[in-house]
PDB file of N, CA and C in Angstrom:
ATOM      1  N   UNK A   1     199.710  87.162 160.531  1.00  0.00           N
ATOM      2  CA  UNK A   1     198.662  87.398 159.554  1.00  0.00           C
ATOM      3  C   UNK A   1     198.886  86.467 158.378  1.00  0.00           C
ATOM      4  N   UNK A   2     198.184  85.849 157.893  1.00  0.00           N
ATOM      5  CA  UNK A   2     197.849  84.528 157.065  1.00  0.00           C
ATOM      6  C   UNK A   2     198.052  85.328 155.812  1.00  0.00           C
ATOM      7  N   UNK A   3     198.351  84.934 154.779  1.00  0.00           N
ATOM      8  CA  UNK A   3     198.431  85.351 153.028  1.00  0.00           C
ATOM      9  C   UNK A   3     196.913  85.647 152.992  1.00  0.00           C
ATOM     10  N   UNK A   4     196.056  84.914 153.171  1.00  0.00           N
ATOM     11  CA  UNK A   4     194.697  85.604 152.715  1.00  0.00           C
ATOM     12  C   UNK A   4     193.560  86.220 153.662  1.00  0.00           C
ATOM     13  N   UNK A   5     193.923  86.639 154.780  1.00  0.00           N
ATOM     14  CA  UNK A   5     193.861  87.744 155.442  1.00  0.00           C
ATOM     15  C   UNK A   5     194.657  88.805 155.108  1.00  0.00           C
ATOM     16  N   UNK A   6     195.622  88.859 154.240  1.00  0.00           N
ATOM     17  CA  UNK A   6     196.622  89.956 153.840  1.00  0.00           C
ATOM     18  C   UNK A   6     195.673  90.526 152.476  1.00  0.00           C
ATOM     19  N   UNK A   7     195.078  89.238 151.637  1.00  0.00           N
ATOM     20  CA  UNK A   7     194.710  89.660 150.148  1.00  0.00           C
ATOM     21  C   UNK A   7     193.003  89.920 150.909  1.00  0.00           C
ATOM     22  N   UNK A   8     192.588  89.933 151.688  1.00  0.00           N
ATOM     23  CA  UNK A   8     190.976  90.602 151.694  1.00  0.00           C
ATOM     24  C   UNK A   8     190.973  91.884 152.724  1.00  0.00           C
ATOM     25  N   UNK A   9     192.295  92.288 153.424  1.00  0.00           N
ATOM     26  CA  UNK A   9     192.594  93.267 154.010  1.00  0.00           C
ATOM     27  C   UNK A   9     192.611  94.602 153.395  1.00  0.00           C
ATOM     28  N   UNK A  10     191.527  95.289 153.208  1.00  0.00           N
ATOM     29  CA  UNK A  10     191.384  96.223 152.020  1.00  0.00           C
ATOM     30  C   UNK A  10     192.078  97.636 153.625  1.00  0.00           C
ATOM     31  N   UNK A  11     191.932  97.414 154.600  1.00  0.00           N
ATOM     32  CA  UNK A  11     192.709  98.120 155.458  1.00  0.00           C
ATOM     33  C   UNK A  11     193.943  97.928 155.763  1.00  0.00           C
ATOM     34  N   UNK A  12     194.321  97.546 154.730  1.00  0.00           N
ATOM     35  CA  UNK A  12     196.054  97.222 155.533  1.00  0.00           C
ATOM     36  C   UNK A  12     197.045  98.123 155.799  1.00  0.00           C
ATOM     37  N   UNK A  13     197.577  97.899 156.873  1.00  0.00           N
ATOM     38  CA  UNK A  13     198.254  99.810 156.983  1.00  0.00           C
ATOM     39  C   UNK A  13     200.084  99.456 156.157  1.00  0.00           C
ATOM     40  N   UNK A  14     199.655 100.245 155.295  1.00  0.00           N
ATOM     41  CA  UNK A  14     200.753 100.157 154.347  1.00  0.00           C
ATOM     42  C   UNK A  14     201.785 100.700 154.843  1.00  0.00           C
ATOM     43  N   UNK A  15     201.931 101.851 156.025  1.00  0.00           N
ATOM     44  CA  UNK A  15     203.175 101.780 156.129  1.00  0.00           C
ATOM     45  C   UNK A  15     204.221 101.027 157.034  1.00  0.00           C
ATOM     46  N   UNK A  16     203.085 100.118 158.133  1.00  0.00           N
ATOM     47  CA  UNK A  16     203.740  99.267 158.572  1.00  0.00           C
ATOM     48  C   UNK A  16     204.369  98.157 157.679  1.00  0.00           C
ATOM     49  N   UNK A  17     203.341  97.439 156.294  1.00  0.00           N
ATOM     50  CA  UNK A  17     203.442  96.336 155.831  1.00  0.00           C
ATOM     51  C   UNK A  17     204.978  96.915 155.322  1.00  0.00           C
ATOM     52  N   UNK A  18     205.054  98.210 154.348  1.00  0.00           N
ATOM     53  CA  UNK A  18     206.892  98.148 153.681  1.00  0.00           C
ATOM     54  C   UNK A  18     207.673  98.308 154.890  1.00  0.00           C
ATOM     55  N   UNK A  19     207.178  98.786 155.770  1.00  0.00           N
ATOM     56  CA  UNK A  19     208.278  98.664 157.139  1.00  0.00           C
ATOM     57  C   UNK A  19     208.780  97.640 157.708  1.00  0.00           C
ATOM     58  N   UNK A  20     207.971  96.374 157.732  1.00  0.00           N
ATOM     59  CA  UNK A  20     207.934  94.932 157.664  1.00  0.00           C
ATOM     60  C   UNK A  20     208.508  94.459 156.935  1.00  0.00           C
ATOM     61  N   UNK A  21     208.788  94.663 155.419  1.00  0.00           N
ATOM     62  CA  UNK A  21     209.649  94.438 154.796  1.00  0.00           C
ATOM     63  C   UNK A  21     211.202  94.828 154.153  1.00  0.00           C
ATOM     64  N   UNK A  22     210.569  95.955 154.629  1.00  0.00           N
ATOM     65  CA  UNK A  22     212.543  96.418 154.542  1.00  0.00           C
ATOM     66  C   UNK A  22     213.498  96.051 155.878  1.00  0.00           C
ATOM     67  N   UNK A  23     212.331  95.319 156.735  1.00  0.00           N
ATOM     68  CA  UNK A  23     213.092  94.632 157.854  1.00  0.00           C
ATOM     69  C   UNK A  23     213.752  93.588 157.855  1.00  0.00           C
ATOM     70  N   UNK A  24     212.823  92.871 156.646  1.00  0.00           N
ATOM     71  CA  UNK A  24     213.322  91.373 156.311  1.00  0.00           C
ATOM     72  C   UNK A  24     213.734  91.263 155.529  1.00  0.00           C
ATOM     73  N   UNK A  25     214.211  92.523 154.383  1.00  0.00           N
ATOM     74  CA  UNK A  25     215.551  93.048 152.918  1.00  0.00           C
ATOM     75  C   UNK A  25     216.459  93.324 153.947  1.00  0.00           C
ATOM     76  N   UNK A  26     216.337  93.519 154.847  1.00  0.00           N
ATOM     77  CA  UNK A  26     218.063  94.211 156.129  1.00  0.00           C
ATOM     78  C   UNK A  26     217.939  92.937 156.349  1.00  0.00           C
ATOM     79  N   UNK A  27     217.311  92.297 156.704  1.00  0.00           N
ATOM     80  CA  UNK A  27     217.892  90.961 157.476  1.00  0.00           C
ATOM     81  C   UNK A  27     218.122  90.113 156.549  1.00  0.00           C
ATOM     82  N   UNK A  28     218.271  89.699 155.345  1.00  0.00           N
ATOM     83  CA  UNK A  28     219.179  89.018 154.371  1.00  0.00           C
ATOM     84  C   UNK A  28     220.312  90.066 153.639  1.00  0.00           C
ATOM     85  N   UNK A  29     220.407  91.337 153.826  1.00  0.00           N
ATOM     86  CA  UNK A  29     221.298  91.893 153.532  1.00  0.00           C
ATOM     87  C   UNK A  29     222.597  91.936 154.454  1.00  0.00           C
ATOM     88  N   UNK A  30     222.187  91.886 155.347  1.00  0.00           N
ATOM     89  CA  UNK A  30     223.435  91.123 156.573  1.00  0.00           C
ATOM     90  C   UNK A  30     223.822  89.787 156.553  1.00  0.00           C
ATOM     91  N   UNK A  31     223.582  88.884 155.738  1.00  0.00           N
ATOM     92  CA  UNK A  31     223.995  87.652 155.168  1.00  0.00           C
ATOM     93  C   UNK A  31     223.768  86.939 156.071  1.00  0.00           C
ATOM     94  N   UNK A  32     222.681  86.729 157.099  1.00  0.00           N
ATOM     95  CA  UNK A  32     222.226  85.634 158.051  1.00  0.00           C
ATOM     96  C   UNK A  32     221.728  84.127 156.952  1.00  0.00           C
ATOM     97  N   UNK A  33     223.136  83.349 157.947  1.00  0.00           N
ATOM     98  CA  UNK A  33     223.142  81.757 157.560  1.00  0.00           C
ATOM     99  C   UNK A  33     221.857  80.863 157.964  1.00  0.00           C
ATOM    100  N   UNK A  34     220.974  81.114 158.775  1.00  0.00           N
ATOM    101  CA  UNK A  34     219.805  80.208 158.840  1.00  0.00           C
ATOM    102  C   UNK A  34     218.990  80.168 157.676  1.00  0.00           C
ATOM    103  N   UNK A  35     219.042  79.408 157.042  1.00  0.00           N
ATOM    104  CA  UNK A  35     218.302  78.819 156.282  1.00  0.00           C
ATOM    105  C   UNK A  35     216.361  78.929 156.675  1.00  0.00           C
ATOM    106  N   UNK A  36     216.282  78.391 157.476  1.00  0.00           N
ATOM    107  CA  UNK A  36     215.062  77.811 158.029  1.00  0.00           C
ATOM    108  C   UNK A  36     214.258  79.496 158.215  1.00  0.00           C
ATOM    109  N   UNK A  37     215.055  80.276 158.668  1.00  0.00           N
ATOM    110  CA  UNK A  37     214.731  81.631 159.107  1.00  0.00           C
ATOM    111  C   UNK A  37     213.991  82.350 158.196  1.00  0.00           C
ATOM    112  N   UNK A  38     215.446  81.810 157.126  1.00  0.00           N
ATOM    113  CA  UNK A  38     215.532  83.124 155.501  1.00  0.00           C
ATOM    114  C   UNK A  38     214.492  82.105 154.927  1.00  0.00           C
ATOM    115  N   UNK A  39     214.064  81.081 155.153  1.00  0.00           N
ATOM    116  CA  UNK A  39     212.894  80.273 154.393  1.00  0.00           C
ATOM    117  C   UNK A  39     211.464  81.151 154.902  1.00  0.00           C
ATOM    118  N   UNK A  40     211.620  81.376 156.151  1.00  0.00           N
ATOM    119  CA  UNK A  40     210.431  82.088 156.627  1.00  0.00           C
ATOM    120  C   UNK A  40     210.013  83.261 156.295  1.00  0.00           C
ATOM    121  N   UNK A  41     211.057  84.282 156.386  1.00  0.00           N
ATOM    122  CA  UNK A  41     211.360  85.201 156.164  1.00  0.00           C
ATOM    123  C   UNK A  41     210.504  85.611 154.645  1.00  0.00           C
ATOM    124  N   UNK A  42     211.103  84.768 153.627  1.00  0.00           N
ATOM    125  CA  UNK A  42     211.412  84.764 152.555  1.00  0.00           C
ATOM    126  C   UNK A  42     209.427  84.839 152.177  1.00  0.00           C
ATOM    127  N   UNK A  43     208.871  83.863 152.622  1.00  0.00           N
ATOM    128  CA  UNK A  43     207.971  83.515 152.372  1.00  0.00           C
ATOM    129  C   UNK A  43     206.923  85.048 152.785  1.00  0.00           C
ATOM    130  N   UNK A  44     207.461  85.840 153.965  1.00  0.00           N
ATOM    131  CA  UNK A  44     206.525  86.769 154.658  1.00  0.00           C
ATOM    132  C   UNK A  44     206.749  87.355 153.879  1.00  0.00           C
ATOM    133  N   UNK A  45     207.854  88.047 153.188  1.00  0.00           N
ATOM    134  CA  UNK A  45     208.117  88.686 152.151  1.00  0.00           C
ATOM    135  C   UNK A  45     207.426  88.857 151.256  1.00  0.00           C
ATOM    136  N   UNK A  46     207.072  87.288 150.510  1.00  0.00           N
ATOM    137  CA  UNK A  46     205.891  87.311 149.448  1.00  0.00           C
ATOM    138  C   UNK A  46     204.401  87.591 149.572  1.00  0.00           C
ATOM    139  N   UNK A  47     204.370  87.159 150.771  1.00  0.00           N
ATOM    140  CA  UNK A  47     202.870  87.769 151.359  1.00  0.00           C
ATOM    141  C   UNK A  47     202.816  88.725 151.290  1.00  0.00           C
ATOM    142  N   UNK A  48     203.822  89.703 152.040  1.00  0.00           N
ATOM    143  CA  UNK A  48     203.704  91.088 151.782  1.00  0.00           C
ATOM    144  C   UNK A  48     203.562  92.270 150.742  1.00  0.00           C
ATOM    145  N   UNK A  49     204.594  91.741 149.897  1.00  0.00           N
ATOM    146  CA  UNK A  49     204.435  92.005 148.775  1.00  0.00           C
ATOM    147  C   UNK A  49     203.326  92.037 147.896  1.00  0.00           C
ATOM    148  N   UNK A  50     202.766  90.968 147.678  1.00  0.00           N
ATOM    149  CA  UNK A  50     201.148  90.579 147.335  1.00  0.00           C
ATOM    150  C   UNK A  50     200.430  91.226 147.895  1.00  0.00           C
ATOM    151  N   UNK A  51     200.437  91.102 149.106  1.00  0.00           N
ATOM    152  CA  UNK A  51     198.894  92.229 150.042  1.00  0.00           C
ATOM    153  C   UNK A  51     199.258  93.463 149.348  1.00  0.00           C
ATOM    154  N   UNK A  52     200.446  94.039 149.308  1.00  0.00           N
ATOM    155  CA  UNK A  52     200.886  95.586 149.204  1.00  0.00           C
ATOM    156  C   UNK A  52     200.295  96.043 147.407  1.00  0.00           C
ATOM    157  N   UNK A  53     200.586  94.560 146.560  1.00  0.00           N
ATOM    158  CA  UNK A  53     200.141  95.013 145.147  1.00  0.00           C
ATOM    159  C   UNK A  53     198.747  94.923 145.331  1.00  0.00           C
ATOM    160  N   UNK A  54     197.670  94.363 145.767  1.00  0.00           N
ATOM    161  CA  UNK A  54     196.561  94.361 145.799  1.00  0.00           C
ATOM    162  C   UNK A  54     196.026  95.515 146.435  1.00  0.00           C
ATOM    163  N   UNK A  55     196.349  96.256 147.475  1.00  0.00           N
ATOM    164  CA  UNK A  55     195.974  97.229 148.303  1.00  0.00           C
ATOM    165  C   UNK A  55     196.370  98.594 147.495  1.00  0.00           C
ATOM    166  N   UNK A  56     197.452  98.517 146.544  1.00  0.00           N
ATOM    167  CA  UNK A  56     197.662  99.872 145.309  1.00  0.00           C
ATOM    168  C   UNK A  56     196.646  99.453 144.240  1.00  0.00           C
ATOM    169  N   UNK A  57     196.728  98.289 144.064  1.00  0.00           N
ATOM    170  CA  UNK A  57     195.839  97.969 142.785  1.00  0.00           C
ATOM    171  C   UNK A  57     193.935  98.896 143.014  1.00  0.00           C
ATOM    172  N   UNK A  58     194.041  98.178 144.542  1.00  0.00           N
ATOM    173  CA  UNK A  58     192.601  99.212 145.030  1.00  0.00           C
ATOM    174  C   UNK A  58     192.570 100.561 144.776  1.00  0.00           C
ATOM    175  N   UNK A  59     193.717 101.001 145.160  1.00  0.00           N
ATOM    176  CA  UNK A  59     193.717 102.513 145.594  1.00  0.00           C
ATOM    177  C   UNK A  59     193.538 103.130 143.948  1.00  0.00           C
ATOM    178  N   UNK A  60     194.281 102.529 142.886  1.00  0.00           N
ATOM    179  CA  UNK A  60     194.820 103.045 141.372  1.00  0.00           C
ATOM    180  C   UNK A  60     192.708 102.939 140.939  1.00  0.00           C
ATOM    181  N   UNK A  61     192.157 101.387 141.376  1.00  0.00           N
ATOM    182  CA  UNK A  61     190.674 101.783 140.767  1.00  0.00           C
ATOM    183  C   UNK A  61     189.589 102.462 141.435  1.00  0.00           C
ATOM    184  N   UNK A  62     190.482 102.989 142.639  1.00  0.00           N
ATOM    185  CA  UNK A  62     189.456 104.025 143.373  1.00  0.00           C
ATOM    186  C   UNK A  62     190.018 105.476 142.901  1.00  0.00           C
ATOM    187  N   UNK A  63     190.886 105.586 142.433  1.00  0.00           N
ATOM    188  CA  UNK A  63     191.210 106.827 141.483  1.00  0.00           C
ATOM    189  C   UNK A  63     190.599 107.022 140.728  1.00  0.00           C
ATOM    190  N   UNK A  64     190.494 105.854 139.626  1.00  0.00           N
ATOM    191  CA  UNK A  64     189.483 105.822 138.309  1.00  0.00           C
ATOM    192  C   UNK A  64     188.479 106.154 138.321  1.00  0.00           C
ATOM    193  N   UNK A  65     187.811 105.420 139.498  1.00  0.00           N
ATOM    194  CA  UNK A  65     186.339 106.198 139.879  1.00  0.00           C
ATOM    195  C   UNK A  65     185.883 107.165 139.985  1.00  0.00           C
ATOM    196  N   UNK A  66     186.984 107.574 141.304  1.00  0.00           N
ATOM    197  CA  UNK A  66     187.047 109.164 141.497  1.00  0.00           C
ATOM    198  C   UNK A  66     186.918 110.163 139.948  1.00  0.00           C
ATOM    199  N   UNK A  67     188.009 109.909 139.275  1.00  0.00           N
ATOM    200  CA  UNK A  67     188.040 110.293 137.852  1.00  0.00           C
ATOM    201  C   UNK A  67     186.626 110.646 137.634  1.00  0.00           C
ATOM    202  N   UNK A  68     186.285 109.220 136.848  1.00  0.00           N
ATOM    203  CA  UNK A  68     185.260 109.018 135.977  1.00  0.00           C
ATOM    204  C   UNK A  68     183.947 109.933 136.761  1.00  0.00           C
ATOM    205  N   UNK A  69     183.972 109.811 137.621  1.00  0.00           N
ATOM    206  CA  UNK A  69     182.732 110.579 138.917  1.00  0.00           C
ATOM    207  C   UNK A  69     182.655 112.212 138.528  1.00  0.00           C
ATOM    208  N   UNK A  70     184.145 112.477 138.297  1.00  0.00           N
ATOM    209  CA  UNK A  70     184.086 114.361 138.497  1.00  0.00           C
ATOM    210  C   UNK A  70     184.430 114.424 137.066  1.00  0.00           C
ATOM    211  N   UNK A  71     184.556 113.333 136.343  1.00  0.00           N
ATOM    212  CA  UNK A  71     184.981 113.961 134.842  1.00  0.00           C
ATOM    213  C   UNK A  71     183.997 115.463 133.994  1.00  0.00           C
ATOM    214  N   UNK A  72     182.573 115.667 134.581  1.00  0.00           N
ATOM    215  CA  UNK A  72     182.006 116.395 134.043  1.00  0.00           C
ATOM    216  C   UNK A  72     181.546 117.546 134.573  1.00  0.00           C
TER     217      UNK A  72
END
């Protein structure tokens, strides 16, 4: 999955995406020497991360809504 298929993925199943990533926090926490790997790695990481803040960021202004909707 591409970085911006991650940021217009308003379905992204979040608990695979942190599952995905605490795969690839264990796999530099075991001190693997490939470089090239932990470059890859490193990078899915940030994708992930990003999709994951954008996909709370949704959820926090679909709260608001919600809010603002039943406030009365």
């Amino acid at each position: 999955m591409t970085d911006k298929k991650l940021k217009k993925d308003s379905k992204l199943d979040v608990t695979k995406a942190f599952a995905e990533l605490e795969a690839i926090t264990e796999w530099f926490e075991r001190g693997e020497a490939d470089l090239d790997e932990g470059l890859k790695k490193y990078e899915r990481a940030a994708e992930l991360a990003e999709a994951l803040r954008i996909r709370l960021e949704q959820a926090e202004n679909k709260i608001v809504e919600i809010q603002k909707k039943h406030a009365n």
